[in-house]
Protein backbone atom coordinates (compact mmCIF):
# COMPACT_ATOMS: atom_id res chain seq x y z
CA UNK A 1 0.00 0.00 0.00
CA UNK A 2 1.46 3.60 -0.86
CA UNK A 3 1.20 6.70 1.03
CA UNK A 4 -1.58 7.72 -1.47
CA UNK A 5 -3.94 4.77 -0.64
CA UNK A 6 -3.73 5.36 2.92
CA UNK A 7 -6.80 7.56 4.29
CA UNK A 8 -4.93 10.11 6.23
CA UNK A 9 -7.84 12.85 7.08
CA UNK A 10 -9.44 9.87 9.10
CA UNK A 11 -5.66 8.83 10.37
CA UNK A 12 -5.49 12.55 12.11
CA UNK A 13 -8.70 12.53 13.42
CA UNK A 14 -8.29 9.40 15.38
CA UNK A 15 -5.00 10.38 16.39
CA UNK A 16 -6.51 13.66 17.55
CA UNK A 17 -9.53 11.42 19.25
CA UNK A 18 -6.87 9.64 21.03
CA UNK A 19 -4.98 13.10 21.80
CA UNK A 20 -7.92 14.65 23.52
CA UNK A 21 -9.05 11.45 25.62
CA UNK A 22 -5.58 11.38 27.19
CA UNK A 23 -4.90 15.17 27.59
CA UNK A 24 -6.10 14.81 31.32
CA UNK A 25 -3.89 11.68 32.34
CA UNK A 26 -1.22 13.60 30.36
CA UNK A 27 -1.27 16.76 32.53
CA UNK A 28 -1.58 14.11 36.00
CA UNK A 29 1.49 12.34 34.78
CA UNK A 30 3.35 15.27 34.00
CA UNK A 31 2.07 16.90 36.94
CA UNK A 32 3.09 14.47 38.68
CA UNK A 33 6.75 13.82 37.26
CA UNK A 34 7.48 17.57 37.88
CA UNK A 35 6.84 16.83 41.60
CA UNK A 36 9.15 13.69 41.35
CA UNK A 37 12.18 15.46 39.75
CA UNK A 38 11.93 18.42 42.87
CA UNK A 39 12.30 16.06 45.43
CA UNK A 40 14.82 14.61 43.22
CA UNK A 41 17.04 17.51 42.78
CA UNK A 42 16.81 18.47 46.80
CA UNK A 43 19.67 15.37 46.80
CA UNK A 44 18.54 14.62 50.32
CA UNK A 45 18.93 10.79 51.25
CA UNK A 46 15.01 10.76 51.59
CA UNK A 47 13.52 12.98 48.97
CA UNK A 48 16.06 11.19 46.02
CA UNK A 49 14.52 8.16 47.09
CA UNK A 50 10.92 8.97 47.23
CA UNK A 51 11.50 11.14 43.97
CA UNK A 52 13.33 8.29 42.38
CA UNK A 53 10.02 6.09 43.05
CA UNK A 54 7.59 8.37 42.05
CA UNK A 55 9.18 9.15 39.13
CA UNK A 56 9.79 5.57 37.97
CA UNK A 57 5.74 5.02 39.16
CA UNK A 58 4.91 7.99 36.99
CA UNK A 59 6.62 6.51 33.73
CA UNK A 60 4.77 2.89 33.88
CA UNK A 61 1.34 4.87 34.75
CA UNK A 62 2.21 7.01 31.45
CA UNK A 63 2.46 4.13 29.62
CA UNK A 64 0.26 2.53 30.80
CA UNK A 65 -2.35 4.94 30.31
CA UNK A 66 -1.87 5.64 26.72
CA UNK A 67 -2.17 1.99 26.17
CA UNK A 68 -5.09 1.52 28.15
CA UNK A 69 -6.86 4.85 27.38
CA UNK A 70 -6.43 4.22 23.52
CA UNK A 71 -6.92 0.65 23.08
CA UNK A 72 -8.04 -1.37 25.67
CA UNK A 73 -11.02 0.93 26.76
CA UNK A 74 -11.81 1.15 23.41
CA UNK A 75 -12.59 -2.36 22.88
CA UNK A 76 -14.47 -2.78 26.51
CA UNK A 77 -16.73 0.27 25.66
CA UNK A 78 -16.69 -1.54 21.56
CA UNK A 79 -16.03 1.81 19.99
CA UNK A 80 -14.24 -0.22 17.14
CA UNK A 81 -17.79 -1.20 15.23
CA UNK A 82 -18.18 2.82 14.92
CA UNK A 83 -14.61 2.73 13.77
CA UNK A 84 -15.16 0.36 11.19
CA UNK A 85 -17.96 2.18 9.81
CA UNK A 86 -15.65 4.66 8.52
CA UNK A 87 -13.56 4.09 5.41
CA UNK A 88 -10.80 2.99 6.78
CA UNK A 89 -8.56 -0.38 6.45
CA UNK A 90 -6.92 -2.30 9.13
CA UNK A 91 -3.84 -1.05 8.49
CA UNK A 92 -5.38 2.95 8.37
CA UNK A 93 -6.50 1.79 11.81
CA UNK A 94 -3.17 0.43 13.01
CA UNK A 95 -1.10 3.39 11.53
CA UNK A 96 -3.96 5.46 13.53
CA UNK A 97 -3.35 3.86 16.50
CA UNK A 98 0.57 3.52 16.74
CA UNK A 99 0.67 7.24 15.94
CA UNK A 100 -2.01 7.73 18.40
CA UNK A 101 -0.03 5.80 20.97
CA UNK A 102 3.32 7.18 20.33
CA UNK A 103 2.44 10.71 20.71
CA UNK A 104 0.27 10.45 23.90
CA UNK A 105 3.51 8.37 25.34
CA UNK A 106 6.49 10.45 23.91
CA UNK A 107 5.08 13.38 25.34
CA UNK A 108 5.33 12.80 28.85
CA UNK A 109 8.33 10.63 28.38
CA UNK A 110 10.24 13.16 26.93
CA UNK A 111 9.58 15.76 29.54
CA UNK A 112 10.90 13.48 32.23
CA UNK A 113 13.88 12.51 30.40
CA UNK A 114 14.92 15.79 29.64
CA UNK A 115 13.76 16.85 33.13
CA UNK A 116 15.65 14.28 34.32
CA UNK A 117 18.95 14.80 32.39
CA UNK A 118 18.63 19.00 33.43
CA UNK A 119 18.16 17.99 37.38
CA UNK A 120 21.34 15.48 37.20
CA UNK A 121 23.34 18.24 35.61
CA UNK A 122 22.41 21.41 37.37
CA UNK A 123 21.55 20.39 40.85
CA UNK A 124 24.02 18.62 43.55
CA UNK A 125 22.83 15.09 41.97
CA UNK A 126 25.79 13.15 40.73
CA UNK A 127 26.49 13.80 37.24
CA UNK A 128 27.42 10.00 37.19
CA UNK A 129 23.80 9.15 37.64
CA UNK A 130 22.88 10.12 33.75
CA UNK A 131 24.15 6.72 32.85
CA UNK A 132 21.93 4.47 35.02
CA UNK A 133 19.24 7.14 34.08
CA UNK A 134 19.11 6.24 30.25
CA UNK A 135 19.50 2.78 30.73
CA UNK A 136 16.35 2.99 32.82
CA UNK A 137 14.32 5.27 30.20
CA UNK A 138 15.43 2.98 27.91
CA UNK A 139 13.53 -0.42 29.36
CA UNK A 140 10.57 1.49 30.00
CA UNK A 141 10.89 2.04 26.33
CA UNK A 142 11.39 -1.07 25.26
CA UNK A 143 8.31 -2.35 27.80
CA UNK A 144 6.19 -0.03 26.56
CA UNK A 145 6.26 -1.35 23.14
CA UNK A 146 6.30 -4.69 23.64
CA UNK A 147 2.87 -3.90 25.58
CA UNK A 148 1.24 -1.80 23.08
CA UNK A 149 2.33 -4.16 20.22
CA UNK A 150 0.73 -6.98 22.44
CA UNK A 151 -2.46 -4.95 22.54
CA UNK A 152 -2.46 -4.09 18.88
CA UNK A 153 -2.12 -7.86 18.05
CA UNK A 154 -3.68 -9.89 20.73
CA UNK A 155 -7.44 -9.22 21.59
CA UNK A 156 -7.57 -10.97 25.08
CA UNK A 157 -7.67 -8.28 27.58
CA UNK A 158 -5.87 -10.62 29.97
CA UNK A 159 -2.80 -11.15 27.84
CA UNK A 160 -2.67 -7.56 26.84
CA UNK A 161 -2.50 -6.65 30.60
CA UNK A 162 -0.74 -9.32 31.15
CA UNK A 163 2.06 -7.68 29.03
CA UNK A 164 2.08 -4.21 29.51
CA UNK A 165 2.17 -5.14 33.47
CA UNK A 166 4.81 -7.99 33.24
CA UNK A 167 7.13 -5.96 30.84
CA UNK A 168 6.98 -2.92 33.27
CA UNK A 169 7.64 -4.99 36.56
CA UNK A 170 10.95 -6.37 35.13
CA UNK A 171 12.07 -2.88 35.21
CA UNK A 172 13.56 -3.75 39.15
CA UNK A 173 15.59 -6.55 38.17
CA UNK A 174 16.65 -4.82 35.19
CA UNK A 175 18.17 -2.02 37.96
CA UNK A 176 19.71 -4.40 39.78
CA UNK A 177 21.02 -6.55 36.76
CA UNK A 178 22.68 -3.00 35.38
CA UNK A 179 23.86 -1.66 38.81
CA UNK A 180 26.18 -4.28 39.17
CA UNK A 181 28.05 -3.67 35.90
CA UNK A 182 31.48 -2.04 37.09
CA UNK A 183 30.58 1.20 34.92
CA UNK A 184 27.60 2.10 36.52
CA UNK A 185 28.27 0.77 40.09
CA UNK A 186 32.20 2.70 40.24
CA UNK A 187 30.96 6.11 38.81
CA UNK A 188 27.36 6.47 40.11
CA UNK A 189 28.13 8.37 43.22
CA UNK A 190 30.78 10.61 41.19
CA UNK A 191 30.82 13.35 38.53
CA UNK A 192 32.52 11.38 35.98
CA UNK A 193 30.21 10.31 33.41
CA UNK A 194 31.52 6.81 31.24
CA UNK A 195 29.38 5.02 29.22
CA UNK A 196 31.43 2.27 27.94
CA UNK A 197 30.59 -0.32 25.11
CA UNK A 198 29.12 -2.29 27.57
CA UNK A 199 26.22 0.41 28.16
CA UNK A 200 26.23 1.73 24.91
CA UNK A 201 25.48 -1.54 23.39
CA UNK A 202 22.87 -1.97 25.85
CA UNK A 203 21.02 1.18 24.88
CA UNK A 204 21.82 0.69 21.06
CA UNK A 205 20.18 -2.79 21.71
CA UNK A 206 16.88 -1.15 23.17
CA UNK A 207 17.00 1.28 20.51
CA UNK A 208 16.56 -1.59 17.59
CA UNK A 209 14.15 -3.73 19.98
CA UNK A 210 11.80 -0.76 20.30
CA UNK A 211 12.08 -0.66 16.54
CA UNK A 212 11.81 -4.37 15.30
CA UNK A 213 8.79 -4.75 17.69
CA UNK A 214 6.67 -1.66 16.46
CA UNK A 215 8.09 -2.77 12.69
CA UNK A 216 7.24 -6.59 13.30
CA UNK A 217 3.68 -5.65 14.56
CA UNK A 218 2.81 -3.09 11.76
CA UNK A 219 3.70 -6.11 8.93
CA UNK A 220 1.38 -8.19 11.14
CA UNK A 221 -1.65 -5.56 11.60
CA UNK A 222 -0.96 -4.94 7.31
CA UNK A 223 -1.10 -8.34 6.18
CA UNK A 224 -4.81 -8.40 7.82
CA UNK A 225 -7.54 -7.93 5.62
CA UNK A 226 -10.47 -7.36 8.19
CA UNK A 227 -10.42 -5.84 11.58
CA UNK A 228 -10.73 -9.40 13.22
């Protein structure tokens, strides 16, 4: 299918559907991440950690959200017969939906990371901490896609939650797994910042999974020829 067959006034206006249904969770979570990255930046023993949590809480719940909000409510409330009354294929659907998806997720992602990154460099937070800090966006990257392609593929609520909650729960193991890694665990506390080809292969790797996984799920959602 070229660009030409695909019906893009339709595409926007379900993106912008999806847009407006998530602009209140949108301002919560970002609300909510500004709050995390103060008590972050007051480098106190206690507010790092709390700020740390919340901030890592606020991420899943973002993700969470725009999965939920766009997909899986969707389907309980069975909005998709009123989508598929409109002329629109599968794959205008799909292409509506990952767009959809990405936007409502990237938004609040992106103002944590960079939030994140500007509290690490201009408060007393060790600059060493940037490291572990993109490793960390990075799986809740990865988990995110893996649990909207899940919901974009699989139609059993319990599997799709299933997946977008499993995914995200690895994320402490994942910490743990990575701290240990002489790179993270000898600089972490300093303000020498070293990636290594350990950790840069490690985000370079989450980088392409993020990728195959949407890729591998739009060739699925294309090849179909009805919405079922």
């Amino acid at each position: 299918m070229t660009l030409s067959q695909l019906n893009l006034p339709v595409i926007k206006l379900l993106v912008a559907k999806d847009w407006r249904l998530f602009q209140k969770q949108l301002a919560v979570c970002v609300l909510a991440g500004i709050v995390a990255l103060c008590l972050i930046g007051m480098a106190k023993n206690w507010s790092f950690y709390l700020g740390s949590l919340m901030l890592m809480i606020v991420l899943i719940m973002a993700a969470c959200l725009s999965i939920s909000t766009s997909l899986l409510v969707e389907r309980k409330e069975q909005t998709l017969a009123f989508v598929m009354s409109l002329p629109v294929t599968p794959l205008d659907y799909y292409l509506a939906k990952l767009i959809g998806n990405l936007v409502t997720f990237f938004v609040p992602f992106l103002v944590m990371l960079a939030g994140t990154v500007f509290v690490i460099f201009y408060t007393p937070v060790p600059d060493g901490l940037i490291v572990l800090s993109l490793l960390i966006f990075g799986h809740v990257l990865v988990a995110y896609a893996i649990g909207l392609s899940v919901a974009m593929v699989v139609e059993s609520e319990g599997w799709n939650l299933f997946a977008m909650i499993g995914s995200m729960v690895l994320i402490n193991p994942f910490i743990m797994g990575v701290g240990q890694l002489s790179v993270i665990k000898d600089f972490v506390e300093t303000d020498t910042i070293v990636f290594g080809p350990v950790v840069t292969s490690i985000l370079v790797a989450q980088v392409v999974v993020t990728v195959a996984v949407l890729t591998v799920t739009g060739w699925v959602n294309g090849r179909k020829k009805s919405f079922y």
